[in-house]
PDB file of N, CA and C in Angstrom:
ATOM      1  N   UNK A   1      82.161  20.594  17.806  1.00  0.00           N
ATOM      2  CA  UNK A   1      82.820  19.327  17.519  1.00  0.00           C
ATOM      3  C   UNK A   1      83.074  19.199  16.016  1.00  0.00           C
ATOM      4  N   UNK A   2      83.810  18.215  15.916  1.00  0.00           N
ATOM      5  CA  UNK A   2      84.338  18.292  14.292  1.00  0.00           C
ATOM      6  C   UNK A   2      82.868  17.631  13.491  1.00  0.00           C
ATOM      7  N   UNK A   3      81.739  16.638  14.147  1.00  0.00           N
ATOM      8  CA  UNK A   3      80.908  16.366  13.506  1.00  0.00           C
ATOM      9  C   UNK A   3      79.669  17.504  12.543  1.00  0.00           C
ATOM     10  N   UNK A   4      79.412  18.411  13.579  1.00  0.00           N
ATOM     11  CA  UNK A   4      79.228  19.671  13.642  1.00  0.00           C
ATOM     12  C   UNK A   4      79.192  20.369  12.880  1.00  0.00           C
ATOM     13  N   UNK A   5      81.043  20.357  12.420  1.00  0.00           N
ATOM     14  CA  UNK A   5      81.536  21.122  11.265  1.00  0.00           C
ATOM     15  C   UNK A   5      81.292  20.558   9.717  1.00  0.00           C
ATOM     16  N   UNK A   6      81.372  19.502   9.939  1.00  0.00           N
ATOM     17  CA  UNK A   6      81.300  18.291   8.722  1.00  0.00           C
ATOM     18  C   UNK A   6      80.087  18.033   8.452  1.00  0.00           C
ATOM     19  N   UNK A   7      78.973  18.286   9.363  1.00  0.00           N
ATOM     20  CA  UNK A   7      77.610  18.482   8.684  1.00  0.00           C
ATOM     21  C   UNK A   7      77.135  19.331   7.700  1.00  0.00           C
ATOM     22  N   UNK A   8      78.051  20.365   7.782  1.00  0.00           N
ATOM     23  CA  UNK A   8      77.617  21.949   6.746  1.00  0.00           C
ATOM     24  C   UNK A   8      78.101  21.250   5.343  1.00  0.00           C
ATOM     25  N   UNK A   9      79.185  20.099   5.404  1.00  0.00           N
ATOM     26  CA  UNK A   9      79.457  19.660   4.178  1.00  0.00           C
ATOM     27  C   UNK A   9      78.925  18.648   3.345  1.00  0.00           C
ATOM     28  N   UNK A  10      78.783  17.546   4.402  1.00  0.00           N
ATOM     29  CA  UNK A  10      78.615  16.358   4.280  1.00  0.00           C
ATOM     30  C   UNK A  10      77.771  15.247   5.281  1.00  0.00           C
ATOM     31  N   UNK A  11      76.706  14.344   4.935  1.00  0.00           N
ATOM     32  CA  UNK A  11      76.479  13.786   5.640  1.00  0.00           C
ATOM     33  C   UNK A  11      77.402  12.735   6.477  1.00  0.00           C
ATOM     34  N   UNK A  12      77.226  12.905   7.748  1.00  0.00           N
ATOM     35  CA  UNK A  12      77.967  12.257   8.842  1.00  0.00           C
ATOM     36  C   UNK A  12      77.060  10.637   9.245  1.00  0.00           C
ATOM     37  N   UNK A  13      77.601   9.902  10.142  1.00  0.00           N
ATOM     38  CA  UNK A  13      77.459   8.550  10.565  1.00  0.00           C
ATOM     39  C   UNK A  13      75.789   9.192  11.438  1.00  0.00           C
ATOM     40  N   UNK A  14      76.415  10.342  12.058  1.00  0.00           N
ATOM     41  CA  UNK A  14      75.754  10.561  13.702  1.00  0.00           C
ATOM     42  C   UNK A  14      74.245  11.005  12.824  1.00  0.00           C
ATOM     43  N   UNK A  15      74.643  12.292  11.676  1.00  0.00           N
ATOM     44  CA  UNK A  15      73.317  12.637  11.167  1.00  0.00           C
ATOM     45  C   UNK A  15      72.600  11.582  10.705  1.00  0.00           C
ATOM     46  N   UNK A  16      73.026  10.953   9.817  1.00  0.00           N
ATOM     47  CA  UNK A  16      71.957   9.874   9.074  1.00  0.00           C
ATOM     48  C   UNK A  16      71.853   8.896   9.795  1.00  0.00           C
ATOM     49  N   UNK A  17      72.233   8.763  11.047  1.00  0.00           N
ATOM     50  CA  UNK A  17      71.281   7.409  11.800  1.00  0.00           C
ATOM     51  C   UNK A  17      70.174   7.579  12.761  1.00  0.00           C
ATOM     52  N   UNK A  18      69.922   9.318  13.018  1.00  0.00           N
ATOM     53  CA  UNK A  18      68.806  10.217  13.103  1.00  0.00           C
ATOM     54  C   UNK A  18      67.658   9.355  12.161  1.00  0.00           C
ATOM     55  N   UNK A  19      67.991   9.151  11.024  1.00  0.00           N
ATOM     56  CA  UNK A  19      66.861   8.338  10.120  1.00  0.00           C
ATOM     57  C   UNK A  19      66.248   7.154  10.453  1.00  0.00           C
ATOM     58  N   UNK A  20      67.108   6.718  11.197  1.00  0.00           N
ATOM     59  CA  UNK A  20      66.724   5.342  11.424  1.00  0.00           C
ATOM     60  C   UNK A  20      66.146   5.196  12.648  1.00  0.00           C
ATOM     61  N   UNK A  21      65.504   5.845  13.816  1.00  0.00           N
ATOM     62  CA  UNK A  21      64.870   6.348  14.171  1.00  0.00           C
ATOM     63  C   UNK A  21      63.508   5.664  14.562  1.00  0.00           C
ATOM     64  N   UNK A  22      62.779   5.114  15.461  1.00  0.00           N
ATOM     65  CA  UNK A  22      61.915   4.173  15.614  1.00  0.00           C
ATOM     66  C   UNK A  22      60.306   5.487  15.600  1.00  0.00           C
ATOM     67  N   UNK A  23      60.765   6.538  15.662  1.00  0.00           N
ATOM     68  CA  UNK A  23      59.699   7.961  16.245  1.00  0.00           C
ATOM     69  C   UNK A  23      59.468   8.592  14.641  1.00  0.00           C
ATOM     70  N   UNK A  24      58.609   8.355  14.240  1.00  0.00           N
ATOM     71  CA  UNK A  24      58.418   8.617  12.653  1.00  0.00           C
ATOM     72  C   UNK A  24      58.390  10.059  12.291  1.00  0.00           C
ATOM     73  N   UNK A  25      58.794  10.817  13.026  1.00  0.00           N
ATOM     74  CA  UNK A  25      59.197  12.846  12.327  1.00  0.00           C
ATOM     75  C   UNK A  25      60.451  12.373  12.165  1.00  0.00           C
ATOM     76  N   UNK A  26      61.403  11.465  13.260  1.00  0.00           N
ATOM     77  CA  UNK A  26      63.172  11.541  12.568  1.00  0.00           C
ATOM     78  C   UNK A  26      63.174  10.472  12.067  1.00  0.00           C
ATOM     79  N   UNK A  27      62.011   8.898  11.967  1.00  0.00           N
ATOM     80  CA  UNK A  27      62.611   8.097  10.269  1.00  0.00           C
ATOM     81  C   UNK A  27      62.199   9.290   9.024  1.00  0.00           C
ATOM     82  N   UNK A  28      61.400  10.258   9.050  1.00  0.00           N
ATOM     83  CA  UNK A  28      61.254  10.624   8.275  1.00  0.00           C
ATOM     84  C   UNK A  28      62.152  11.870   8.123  1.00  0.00           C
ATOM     85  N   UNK A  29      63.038  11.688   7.917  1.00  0.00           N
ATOM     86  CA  UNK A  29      64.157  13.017   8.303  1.00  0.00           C
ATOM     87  C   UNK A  29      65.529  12.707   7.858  1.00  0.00           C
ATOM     88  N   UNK A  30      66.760  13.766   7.572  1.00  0.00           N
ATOM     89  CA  UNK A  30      67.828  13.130   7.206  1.00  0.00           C
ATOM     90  C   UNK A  30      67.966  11.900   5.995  1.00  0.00           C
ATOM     91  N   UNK A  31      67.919  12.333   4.771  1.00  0.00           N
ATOM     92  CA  UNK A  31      67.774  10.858   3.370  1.00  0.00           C
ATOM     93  C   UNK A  31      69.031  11.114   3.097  1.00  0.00           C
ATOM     94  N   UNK A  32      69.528  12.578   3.333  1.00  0.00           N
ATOM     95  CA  UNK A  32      70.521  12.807   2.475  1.00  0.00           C
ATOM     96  C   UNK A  32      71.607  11.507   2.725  1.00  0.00           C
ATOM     97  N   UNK A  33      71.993  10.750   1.434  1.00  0.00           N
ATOM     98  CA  UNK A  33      73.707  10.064   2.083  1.00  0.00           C
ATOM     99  C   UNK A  33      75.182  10.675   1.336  1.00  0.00           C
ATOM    100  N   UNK A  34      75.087  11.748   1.182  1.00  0.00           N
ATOM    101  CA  UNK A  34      76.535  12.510   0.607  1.00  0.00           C
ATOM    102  C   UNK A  34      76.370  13.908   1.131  1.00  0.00           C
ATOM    103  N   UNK A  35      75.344  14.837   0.283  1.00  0.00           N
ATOM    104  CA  UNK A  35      75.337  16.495   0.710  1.00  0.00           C
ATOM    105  C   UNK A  35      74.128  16.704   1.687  1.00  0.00           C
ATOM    106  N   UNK A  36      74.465  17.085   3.059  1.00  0.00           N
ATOM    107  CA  UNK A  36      73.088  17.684   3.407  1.00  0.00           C
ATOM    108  C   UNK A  36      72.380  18.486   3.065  1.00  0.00           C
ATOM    109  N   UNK A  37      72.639  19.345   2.294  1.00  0.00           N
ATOM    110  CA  UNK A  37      71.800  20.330   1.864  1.00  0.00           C
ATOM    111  C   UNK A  37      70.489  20.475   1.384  1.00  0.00           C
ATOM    112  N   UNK A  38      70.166  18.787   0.627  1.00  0.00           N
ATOM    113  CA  UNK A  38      68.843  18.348   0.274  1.00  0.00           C
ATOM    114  C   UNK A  38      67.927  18.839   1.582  1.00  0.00           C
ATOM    115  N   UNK A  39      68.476  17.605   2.654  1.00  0.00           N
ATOM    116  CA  UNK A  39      67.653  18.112   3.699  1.00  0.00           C
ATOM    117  C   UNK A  39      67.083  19.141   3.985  1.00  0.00           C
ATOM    118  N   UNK A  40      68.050  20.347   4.438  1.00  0.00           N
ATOM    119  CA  UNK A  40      67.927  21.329   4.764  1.00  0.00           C
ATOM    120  C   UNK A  40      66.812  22.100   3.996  1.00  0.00           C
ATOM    121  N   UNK A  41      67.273  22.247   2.607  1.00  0.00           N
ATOM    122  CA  UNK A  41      66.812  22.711   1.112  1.00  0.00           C
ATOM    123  C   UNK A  41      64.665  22.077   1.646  1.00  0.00           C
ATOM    124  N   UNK A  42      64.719  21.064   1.721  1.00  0.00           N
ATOM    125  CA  UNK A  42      63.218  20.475   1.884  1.00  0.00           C
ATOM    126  C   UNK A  42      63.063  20.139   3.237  1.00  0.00           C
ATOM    127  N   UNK A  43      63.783  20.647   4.298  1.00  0.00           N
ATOM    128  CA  UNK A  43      62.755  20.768   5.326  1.00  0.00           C
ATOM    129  C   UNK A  43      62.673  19.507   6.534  1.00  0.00           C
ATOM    130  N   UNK A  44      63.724  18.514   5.920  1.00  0.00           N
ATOM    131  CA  UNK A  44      63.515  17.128   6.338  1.00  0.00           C
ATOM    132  C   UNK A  44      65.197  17.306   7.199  1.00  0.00           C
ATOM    133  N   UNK A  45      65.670  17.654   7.581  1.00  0.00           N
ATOM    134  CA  UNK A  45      66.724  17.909   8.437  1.00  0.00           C
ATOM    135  C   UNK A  45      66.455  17.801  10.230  1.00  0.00           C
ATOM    136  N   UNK A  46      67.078  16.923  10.784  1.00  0.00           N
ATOM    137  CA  UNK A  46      67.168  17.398  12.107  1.00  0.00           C
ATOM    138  C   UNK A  46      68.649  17.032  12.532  1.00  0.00           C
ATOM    139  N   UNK A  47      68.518  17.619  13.554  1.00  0.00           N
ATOM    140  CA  UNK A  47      70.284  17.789  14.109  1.00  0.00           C
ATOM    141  C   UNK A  47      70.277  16.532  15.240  1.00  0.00           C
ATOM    142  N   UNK A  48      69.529  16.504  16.026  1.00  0.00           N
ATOM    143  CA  UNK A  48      69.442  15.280  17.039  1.00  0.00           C
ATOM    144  C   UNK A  48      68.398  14.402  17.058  1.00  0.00           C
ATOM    145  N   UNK A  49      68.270  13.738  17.484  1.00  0.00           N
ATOM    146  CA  UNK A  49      67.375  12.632  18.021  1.00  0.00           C
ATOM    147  C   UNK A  49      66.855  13.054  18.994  1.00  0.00           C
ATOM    148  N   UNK A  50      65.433  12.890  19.573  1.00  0.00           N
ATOM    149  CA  UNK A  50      64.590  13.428  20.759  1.00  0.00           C
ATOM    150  C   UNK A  50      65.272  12.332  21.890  1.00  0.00           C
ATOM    151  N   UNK A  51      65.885  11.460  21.840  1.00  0.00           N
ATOM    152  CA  UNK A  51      66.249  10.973  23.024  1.00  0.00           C
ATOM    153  C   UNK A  51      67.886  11.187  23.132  1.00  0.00           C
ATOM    154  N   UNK A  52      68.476  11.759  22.252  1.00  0.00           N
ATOM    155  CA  UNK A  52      69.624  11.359  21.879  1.00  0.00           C
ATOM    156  C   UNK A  52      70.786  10.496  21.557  1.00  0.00           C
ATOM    157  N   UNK A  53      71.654  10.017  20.781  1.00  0.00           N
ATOM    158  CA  UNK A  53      71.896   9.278  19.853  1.00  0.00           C
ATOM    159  C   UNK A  53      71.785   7.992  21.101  1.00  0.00           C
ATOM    160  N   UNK A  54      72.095   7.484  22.483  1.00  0.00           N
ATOM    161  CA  UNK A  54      72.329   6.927  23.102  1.00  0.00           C
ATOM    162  C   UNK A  54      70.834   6.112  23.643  1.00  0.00           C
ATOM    163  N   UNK A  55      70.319   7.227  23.849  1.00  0.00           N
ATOM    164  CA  UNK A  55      68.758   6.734  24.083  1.00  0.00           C
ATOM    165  C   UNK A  55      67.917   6.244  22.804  1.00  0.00           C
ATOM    166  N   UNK A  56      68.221   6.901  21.665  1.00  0.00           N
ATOM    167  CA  UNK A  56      67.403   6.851  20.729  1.00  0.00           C
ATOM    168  C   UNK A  56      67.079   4.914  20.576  1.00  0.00           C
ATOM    169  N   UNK A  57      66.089   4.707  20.046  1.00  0.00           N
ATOM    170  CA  UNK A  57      66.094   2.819  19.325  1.00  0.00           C
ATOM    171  C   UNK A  57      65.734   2.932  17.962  1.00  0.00           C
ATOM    172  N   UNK A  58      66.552   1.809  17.364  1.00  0.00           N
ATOM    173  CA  UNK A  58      66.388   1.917  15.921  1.00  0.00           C
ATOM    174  C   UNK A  58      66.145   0.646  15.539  1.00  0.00           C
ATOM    175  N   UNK A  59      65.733   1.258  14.461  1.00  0.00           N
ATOM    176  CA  UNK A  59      64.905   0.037  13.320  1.00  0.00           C
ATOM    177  C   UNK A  59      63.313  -0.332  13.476  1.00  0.00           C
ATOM    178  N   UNK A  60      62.899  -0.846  12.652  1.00  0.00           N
ATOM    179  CA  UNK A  60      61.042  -0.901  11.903  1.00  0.00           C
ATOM    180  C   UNK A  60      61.115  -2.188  13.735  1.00  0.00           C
ATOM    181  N   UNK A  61      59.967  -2.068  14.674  1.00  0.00           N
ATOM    182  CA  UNK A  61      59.582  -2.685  15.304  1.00  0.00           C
ATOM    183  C   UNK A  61      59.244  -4.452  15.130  1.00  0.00           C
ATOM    184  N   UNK A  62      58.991  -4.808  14.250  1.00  0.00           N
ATOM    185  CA  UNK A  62      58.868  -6.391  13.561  1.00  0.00           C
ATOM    186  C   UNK A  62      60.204  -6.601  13.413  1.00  0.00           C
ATOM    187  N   UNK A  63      60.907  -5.732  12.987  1.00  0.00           N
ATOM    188  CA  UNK A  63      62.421  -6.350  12.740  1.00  0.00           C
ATOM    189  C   UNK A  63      63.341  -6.437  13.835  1.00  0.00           C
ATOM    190  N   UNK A  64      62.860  -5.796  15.345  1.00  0.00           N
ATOM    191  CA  UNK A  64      63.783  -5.944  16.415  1.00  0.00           C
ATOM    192  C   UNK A  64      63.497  -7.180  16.815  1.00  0.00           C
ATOM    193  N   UNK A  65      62.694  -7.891  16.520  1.00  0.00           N
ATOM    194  CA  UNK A  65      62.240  -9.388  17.202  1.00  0.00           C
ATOM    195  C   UNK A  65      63.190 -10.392  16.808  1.00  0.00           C
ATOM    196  N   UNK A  66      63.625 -11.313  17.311  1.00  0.00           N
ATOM    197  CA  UNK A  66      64.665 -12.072  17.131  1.00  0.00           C
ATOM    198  C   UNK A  66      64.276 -13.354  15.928  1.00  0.00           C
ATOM    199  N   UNK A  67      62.798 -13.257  16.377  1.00  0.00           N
ATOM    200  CA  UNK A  67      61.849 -14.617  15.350  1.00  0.00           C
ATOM    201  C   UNK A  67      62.362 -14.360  14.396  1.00  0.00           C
ATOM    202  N   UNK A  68      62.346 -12.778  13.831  1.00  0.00           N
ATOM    203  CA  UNK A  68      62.274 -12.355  12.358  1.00  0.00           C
ATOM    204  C   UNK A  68      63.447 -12.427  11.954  1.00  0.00           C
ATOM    205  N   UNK A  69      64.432 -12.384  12.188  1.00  0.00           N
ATOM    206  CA  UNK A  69      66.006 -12.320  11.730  1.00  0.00           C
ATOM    207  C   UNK A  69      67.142 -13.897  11.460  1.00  0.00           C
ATOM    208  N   UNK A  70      65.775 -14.884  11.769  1.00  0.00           N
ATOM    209  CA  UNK A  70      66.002 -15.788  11.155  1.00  0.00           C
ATOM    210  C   UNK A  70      67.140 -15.771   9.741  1.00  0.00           C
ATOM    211  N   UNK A  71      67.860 -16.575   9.547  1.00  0.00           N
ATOM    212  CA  UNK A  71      68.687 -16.407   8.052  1.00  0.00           C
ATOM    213  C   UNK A  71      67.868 -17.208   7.109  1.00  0.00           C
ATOM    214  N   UNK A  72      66.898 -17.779   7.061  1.00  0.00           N
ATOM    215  CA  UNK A  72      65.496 -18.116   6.267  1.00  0.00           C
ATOM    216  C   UNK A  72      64.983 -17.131   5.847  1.00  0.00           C
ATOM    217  N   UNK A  73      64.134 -16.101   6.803  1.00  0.00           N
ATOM    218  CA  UNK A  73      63.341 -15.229   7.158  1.00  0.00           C
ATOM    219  C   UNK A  73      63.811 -14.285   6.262  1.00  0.00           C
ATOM    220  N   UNK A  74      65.297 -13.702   6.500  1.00  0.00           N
ATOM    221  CA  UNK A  74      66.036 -12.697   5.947  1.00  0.00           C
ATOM    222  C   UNK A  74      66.223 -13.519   4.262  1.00  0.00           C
ATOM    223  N   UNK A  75      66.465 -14.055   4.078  1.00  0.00           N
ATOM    224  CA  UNK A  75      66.082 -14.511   2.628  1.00  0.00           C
ATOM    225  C   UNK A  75      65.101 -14.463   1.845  1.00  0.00           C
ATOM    226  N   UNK A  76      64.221 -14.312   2.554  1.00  0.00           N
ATOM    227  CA  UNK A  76      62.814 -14.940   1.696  1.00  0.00           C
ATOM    228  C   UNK A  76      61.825 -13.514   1.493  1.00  0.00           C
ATOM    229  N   UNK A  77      62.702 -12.531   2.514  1.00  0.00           N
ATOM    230  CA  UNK A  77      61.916 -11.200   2.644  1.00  0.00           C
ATOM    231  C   UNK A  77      61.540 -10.318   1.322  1.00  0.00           C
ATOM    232  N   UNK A  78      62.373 -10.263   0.626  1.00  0.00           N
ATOM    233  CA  UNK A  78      62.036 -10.291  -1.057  1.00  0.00           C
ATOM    234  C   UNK A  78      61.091 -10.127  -1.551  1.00  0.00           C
ATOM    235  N   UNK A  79      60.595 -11.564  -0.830  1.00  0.00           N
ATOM    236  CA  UNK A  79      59.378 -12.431  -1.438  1.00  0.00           C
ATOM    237  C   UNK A  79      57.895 -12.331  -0.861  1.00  0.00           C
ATOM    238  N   UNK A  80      58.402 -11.809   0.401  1.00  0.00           N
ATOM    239  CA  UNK A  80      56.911 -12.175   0.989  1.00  0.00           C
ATOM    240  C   UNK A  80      56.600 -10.558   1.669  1.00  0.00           C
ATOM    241  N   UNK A  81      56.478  -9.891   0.789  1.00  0.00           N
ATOM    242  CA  UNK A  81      55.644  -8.834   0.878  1.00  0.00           C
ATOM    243  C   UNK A  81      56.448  -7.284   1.779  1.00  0.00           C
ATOM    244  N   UNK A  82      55.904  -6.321   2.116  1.00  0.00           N
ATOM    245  CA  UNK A  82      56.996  -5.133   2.826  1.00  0.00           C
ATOM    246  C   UNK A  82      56.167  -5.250   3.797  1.00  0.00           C
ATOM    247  N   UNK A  83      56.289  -5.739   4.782  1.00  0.00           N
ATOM    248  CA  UNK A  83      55.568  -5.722   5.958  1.00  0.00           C
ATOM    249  C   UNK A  83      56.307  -4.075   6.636  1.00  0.00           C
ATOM    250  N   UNK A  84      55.677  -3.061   7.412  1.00  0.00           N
ATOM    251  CA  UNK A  84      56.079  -2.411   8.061  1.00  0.00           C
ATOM    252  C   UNK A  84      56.328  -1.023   7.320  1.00  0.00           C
ATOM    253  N   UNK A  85      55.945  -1.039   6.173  1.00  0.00           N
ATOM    254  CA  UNK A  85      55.796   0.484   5.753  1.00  0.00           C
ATOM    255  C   UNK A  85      54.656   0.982   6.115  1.00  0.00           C
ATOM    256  N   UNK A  86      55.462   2.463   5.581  1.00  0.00           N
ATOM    257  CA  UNK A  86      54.453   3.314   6.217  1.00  0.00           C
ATOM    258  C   UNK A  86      54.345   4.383   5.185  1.00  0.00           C
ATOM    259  N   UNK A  87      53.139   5.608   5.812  1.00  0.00           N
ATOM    260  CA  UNK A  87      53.005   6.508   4.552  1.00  0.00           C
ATOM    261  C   UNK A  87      54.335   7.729   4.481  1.00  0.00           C
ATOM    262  N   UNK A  88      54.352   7.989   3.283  1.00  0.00           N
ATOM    263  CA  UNK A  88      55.154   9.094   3.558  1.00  0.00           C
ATOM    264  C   UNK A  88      54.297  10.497   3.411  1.00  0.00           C
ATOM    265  N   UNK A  89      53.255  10.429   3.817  1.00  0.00           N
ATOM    266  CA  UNK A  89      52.415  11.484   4.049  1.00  0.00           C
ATOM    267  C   UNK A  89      53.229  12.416   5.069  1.00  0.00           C
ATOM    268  N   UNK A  90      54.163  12.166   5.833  1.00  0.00           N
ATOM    269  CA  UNK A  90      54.469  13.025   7.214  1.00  0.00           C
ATOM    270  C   UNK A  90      56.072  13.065   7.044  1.00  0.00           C
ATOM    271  N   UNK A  91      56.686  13.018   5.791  1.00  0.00           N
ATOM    272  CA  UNK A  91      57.797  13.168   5.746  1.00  0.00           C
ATOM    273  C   UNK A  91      58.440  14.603   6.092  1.00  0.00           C
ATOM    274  N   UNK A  92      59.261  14.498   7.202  1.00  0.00           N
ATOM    275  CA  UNK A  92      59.357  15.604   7.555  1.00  0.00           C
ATOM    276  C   UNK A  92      59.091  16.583   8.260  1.00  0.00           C
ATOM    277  N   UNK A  93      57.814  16.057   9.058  1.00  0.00           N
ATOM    278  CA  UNK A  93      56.663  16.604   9.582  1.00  0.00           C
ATOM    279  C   UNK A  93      56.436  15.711  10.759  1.00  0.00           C
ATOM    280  N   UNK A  94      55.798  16.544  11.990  1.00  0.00           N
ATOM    281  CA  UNK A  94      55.465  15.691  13.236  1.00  0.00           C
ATOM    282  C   UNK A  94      54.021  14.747  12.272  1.00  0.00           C
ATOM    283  N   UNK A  95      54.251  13.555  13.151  1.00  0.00           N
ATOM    284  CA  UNK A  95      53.372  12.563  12.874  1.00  0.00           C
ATOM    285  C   UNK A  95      51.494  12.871  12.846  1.00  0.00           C
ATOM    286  N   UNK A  96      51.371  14.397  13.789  1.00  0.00           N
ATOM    287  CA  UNK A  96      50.105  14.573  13.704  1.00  0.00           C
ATOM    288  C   UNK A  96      49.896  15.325  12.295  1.00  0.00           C
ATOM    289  N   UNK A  97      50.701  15.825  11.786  1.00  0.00           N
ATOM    290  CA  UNK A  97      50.377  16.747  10.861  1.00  0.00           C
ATOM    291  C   UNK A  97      50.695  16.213   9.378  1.00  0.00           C
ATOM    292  N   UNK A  98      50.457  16.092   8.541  1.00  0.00           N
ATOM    293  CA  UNK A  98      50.657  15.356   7.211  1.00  0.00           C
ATOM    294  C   UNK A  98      50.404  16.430   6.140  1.00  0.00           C
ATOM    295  N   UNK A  99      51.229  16.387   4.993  1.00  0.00           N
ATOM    296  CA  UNK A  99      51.503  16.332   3.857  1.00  0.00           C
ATOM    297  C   UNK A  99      49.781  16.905   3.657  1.00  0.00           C
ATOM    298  N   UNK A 100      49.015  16.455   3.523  1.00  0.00           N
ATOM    299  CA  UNK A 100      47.547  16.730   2.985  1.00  0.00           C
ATOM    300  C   UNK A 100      47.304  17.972   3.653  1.00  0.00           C
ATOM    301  N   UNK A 101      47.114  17.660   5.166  1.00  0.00           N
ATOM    302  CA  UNK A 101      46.455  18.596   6.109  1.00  0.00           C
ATOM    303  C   UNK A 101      47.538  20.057   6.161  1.00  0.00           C
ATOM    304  N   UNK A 102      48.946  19.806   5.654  1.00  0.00           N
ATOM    305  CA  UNK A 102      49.382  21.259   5.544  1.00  0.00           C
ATOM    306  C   UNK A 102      49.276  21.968   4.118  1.00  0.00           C
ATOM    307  N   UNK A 103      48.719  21.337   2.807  1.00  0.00           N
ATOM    308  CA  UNK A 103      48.342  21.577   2.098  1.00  0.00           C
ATOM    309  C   UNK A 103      47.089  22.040   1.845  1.00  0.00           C
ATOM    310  N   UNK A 104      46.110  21.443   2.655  1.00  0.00           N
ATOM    311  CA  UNK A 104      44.974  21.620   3.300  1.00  0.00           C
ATOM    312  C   UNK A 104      45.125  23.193   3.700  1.00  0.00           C
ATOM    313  N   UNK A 105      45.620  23.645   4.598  1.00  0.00           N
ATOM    314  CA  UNK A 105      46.181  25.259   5.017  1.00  0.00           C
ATOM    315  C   UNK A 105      46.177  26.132   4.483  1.00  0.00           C
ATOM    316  N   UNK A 106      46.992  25.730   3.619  1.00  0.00           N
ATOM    317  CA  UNK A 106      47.946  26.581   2.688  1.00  0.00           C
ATOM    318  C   UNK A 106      46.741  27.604   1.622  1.00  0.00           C
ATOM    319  N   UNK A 107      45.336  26.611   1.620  1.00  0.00           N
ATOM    320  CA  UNK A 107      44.440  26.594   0.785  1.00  0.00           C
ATOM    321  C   UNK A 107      43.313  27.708   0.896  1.00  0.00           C
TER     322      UNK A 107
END
């Protein structure tokens, strides 16, 4: 497909919403927003989504709730702290395995 082709160049719609991704190996995956090659280059690349783009669900879990999307809520978010991060210990990496523990290995 032409997406396919346009990945070897450039990040696409289809690749980088792989990122967004509710399954934390593909939020942690795909940053690139112009050249993929970063990705690739470090390891953080995937081509699909484990459910695929149709199945996949996106966005941080607190934020699919309707409470939260208030136009108050969404204002004030700024302000009242990052609810919903996470480590980037596993960037890139299945969620069991982290940043430490493959360094840990290596050792």
């Amino acid at each position: 497909s032409v997406d396919r082709v346009l990945r070897l160049l450039v990040v696409t719609p289809d690749m980088h919403r792989v990122h967004h991704s509710v399954i934390i190996r593909e939020t942690n995956s795909n940053f690139g927003f112009n050249f993929p090659w970063w990705d690739r280059l470090f390891g953080t690349y995937r081509d699909q989504p484990a459910a695929g783009h149709l199945g996949m669900t996106i966005g941080l879990s607190h934020y699919r709730r309707s409470e939260r999307l208030t136009l108050v809520r969404l204002l004030l978010l700024p302000f009242t702290g990052r609810p919903g991060r996470y480590s980037l210990d596993s960037i890139g990496l299945d969620p069991e395995q982290s940043v430490k523990d493959r360094l840990k290995k290596k050792e």
